[in-house]
Each structure stands twice: as structure tokens, then as C-alpha cells.
C-alpha atoms as a PDB file:
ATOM      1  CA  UNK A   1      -7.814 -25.251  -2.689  1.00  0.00           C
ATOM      2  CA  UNK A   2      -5.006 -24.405  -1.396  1.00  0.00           C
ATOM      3  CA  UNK A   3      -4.599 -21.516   1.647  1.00  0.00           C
ATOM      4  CA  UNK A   4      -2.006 -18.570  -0.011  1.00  0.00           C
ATOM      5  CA  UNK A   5       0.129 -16.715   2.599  1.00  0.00           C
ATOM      6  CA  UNK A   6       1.071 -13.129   1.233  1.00  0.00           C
ATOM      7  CA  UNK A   7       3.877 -10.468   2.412  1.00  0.00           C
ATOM      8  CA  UNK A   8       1.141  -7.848   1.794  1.00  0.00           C
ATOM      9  CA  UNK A   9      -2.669  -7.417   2.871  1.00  0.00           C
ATOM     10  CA  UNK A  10      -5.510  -5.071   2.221  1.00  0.00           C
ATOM     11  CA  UNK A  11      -5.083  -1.874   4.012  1.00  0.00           C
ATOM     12  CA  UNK A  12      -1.053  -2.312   3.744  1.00  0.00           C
ATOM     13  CA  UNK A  13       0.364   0.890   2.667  1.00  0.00           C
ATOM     14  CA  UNK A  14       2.633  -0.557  -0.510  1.00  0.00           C
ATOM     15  CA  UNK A  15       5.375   0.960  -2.853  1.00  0.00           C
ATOM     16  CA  UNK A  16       5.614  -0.497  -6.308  1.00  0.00           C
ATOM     17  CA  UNK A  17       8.679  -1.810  -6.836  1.00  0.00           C
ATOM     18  CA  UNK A  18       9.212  -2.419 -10.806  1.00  0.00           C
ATOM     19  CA  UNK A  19       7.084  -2.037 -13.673  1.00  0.00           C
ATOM     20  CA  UNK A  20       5.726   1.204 -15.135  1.00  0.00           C
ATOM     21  CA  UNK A  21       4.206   2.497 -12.328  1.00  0.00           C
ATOM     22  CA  UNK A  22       7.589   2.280 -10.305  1.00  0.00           C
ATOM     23  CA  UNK A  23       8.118   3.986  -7.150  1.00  0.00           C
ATOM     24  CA  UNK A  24       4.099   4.833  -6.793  1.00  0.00           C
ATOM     25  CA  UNK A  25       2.839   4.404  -3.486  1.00  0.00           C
ATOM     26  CA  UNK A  26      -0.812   3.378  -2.129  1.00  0.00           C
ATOM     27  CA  UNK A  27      -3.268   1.588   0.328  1.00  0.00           C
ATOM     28  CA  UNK A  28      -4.352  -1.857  -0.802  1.00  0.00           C
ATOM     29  CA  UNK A  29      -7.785  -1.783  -1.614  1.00  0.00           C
ATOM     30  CA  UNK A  30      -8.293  -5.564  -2.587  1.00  0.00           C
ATOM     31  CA  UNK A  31      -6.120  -8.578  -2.792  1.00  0.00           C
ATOM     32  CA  UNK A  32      -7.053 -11.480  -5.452  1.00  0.00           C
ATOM     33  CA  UNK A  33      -5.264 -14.705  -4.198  1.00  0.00           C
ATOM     34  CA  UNK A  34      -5.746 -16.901  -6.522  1.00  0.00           C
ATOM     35  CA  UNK A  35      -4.632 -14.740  -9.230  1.00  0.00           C
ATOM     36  CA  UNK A  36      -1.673 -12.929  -7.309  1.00  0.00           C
ATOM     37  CA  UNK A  37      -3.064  -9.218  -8.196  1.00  0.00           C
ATOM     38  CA  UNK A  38      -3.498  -6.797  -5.752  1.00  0.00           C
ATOM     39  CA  UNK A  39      -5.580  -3.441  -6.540  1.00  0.00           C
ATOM     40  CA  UNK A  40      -4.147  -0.300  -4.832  1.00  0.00           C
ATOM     41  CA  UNK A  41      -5.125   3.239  -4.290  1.00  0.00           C
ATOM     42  CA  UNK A  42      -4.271   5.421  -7.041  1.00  0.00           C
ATOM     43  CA  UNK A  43      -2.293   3.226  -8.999  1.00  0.00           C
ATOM     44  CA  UNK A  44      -2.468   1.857 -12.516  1.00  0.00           C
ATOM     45  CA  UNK A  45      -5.934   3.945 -13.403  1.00  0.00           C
ATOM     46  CA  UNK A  46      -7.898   2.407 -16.390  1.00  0.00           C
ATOM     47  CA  UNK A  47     -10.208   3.730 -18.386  1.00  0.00           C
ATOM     48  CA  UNK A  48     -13.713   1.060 -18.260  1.00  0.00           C
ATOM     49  CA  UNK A  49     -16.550   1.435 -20.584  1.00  0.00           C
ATOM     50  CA  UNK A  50     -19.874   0.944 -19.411  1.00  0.00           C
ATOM     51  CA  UNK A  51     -22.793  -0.046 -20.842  1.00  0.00           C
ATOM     52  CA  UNK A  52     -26.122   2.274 -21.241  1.00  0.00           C
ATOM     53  CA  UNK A  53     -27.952   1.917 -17.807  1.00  0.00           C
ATOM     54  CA  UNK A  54     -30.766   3.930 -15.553  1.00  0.00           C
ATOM     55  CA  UNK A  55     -27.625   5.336 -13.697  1.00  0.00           C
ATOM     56  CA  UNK A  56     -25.812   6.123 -17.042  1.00  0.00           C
ATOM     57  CA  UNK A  57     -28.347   6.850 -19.462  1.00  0.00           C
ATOM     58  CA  UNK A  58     -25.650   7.950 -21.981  1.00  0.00           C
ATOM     59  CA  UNK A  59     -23.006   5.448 -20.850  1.00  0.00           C
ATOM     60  CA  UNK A  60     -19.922   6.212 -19.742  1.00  0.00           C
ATOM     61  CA  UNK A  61     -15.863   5.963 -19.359  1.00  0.00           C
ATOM     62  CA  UNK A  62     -15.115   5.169 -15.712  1.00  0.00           C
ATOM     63  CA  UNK A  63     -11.699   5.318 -14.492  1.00  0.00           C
ATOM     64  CA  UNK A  64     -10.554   2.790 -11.500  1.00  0.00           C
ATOM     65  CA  UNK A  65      -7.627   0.840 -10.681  1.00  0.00           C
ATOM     66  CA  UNK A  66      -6.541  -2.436 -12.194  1.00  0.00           C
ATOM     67  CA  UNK A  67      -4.963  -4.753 -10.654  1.00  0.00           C
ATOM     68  CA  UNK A  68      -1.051  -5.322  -9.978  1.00  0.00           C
ATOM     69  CA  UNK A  69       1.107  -8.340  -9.223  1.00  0.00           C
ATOM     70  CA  UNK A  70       1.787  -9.364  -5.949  1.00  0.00           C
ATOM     71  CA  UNK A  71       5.375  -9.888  -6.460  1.00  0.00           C
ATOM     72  CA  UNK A  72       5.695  -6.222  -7.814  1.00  0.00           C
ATOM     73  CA  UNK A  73       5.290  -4.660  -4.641  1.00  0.00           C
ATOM     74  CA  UNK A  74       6.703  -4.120  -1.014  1.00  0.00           C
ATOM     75  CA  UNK A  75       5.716  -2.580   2.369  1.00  0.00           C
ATOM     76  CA  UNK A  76       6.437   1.319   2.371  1.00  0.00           C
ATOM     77  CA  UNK A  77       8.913   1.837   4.931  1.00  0.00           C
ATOM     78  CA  UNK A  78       7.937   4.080   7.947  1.00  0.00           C
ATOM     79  CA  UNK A  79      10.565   6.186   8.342  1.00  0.00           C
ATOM     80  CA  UNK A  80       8.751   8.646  10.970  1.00  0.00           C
ATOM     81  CA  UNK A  81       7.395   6.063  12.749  1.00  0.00           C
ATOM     82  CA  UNK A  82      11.275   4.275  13.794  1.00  0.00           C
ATOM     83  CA  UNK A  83      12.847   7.588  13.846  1.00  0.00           C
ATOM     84  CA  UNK A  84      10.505   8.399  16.740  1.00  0.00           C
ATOM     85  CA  UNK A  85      11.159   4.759  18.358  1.00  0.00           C
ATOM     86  CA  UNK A  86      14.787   5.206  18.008  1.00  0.00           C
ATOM     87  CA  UNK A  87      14.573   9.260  19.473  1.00  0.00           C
ATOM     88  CA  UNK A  88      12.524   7.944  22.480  1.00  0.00           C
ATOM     89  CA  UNK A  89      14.729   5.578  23.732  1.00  0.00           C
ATOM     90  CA  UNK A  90      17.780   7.574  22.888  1.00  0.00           C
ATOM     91  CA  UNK A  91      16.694  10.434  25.214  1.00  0.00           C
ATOM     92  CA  UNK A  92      15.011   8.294  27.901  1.00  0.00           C
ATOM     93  CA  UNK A  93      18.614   6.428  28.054  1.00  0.00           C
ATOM     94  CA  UNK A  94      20.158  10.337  27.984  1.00  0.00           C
ATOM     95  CA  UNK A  95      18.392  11.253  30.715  1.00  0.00           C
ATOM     96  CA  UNK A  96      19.174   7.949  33.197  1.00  0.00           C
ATOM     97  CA  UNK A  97      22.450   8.826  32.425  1.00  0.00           C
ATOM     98  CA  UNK A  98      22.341  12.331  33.911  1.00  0.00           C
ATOM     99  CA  UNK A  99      20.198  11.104  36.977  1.00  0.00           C
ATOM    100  CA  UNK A 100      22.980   8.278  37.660  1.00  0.00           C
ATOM    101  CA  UNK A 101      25.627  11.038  37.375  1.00  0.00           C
ATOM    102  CA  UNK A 102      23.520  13.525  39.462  1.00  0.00           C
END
């Protein structure tokens, strides 16, 4: 078999990028290589039917996620986390500045 190399991974925080759940955003829960699907958080909810069972004596309708293709979704961008990058080294360089001229 062959090793696949992704863009994503589980516990990425993703935005989907086309498709009908556009511009939803989630944790990846699971990734399924082979296939190219990736399940995340909150996105694409199905509706499963279960069989009778000791846990559902009556059966049941559980809703989870199903699964998405790789190629349909992207890393969310971190806007808070390179606006405080940028900041930092903006004011440390500020302040050198005034020491220098000091």
C-alpha cells in the first residue's frame, strides 16, 4: 500500500471550503486515507438508524458526522494568533528604538 501524505490531520482545526456545508468550521475528528474523507466536528450531521439492542431497546435515530473530502477543506487561518506575533515584535522593535535614541 501505498503511504498518503495529507495537508490536514486529526485535531487540525479546518474550514470547508466548497460544497454545501461551505464556510463551516471544525476539529478533525478522524481522517480515512485510503478513501480521502475526513470526519469533522459539527459538520455534515446525519441521521443513522440503529438496530433494536440492550442499549436501545426501542431503537433509535442517532445523529453523527459523515465524512467529507479531503480536497474540500483547508487549515482555518489564525488570525489572533499572527496578529499577536506581528504586535510583539512591532513593540519590542518600538521600544529599542526609544532606548537607542535615549
Amino acid at each position: 500500500m501505498a503511504n498518503f501524505r495529507f495537508h490536514v490531520k486529526k485535531g487540525d482545526e479546518v474550514t470547508v471550503i466548497t460544497g454545501n456545508h461551505k464556510g463551516s468550521t471544525g476539529k478533525i475528528l478522524q481522517v480515512f486515507p485510503v478513501k480521502q474523507r475526513v470526519l469533522i466536528e459539527g459538520v455534515r450531521m446525519i441521521k443513522k438508524h440503529t438496530r433494536k439492542s440492550q442499549d436501545n431497546p426501542q431503537g433509535a435515530i442517532i445523529e453523527r458526522e459523515g465524512p467529507i473530502h479531503i480536497s474540500n477543506v483547508k487549515l482555518a487561518e489564525q488570525k489572533e494568533a499572527k496578529a499577536d506575533a506581528k504586535g510583539k515584535t512591532a513593540k519590542a522593535t518600538k521600544s529599542k528604538k526609544k532606548e537607542k535614541a535615549s
